[in-house]
C-alpha atoms as a PDB file:
ATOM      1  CA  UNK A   1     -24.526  15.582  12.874  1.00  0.00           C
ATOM      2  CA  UNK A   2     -26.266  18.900  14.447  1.00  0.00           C
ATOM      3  CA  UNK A   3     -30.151  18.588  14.314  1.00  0.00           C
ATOM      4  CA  UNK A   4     -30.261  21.301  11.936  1.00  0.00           C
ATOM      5  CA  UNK A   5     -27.962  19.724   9.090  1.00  0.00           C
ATOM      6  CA  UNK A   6     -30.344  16.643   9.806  1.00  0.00           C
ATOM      7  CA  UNK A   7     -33.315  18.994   9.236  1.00  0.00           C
ATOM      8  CA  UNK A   8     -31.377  20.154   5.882  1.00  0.00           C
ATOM      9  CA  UNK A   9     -30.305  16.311   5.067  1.00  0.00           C
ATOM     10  CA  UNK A  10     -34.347  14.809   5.519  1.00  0.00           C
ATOM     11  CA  UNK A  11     -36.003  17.838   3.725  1.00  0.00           C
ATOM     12  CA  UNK A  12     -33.396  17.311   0.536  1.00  0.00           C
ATOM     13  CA  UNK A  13     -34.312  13.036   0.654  1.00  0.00           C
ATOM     14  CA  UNK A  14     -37.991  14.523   0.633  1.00  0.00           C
ATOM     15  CA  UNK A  15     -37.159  16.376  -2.000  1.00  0.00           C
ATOM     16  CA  UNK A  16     -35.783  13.324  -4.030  1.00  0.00           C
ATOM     17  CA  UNK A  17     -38.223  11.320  -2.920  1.00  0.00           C
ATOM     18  CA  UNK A  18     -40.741  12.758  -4.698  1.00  0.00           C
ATOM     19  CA  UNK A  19     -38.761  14.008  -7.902  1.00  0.00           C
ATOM     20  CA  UNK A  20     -38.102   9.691  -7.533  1.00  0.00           C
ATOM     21  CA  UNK A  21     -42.052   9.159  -7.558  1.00  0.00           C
ATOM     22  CA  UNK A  22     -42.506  12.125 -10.288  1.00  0.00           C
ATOM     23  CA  UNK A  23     -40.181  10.454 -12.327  1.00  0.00           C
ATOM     24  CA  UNK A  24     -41.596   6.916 -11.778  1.00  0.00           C
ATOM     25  CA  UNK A  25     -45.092   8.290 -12.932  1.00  0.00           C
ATOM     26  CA  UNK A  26     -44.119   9.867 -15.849  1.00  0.00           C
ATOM     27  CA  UNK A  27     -41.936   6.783 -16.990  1.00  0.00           C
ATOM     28  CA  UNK A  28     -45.137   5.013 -16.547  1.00  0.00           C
ATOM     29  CA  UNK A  29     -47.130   7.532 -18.809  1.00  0.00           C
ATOM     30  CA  UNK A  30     -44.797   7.105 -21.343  1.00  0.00           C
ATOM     31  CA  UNK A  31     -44.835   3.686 -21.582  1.00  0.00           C
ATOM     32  CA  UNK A  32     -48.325   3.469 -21.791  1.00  0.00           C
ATOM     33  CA  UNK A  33     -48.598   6.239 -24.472  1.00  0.00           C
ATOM     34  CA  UNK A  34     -45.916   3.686 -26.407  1.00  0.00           C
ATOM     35  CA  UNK A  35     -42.987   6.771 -26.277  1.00  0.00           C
ATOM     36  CA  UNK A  36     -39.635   6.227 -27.797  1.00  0.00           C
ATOM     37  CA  UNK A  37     -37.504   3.385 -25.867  1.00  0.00           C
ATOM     38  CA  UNK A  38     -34.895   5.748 -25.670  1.00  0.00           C
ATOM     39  CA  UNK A  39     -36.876   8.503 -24.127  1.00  0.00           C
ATOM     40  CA  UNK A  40     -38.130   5.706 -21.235  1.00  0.00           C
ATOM     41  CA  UNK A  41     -34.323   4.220 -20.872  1.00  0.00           C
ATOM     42  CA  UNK A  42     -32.993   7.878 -20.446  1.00  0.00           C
ATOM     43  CA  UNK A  43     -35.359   8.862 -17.625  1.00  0.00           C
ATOM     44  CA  UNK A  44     -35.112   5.387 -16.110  1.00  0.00           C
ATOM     45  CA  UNK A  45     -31.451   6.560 -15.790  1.00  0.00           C
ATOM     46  CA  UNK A  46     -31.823   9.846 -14.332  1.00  0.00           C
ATOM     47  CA  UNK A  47     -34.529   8.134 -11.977  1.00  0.00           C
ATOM     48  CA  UNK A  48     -31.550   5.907 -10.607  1.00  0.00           C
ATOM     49  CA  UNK A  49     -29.305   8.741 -10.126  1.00  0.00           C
ATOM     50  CA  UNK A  50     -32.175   9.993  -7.889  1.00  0.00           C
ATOM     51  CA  UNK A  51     -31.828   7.199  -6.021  1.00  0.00           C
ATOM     52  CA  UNK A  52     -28.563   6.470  -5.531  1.00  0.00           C
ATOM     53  CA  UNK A  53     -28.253  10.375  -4.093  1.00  0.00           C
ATOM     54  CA  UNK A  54     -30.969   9.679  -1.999  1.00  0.00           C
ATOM     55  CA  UNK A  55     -29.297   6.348  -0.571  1.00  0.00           C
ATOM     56  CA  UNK A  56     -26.382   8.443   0.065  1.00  0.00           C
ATOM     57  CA  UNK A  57     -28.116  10.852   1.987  1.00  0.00           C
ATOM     58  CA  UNK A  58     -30.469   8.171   3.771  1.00  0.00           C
ATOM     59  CA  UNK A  59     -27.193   6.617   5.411  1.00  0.00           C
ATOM     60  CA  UNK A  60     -26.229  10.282   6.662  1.00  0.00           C
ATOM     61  CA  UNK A  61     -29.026  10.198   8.322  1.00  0.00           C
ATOM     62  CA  UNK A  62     -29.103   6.966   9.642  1.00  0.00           C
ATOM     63  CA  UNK A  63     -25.822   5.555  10.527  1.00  0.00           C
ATOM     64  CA  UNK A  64     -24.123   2.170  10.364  1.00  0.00           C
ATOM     65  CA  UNK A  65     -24.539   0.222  13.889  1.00  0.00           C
ATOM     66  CA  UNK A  66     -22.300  -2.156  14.341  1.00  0.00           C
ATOM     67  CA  UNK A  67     -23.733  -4.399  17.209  1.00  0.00           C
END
């Protein structure tokens, strides 16, 4: 991978890192303001899907050594 698609890659998993933290915090809000349980189980999804992209793009960055 050319250092500038890495550049690209680690400034998009920032990105989703912290929509994953923003998303994290405002699950929390809601569960402490007692919000719908389907409101907290539908961001709790979209949360994952954050991660799971991010995963994804983590192991472009970093890839499998087989020693």
């Amino acid at each position: 991978m050319a250092d500038q698609e890495q550049a690209e890659v680690r400034l998009i998993a920032a990105r989703l890192r912290q929509e994953h933290e923003d998303y994290d915090a405002a699950i929390n809000a809601m569960i402490a303001t007692g919000c719908d349980a389907l409101r907290v189980q539908r961001m709790k999804k979209k949360k994952l899907v954050i991660k799971d992209k991010l995963s994804k793009l983590e192991d472009q960055i970093i890839p499998d050594i087989i020693a």
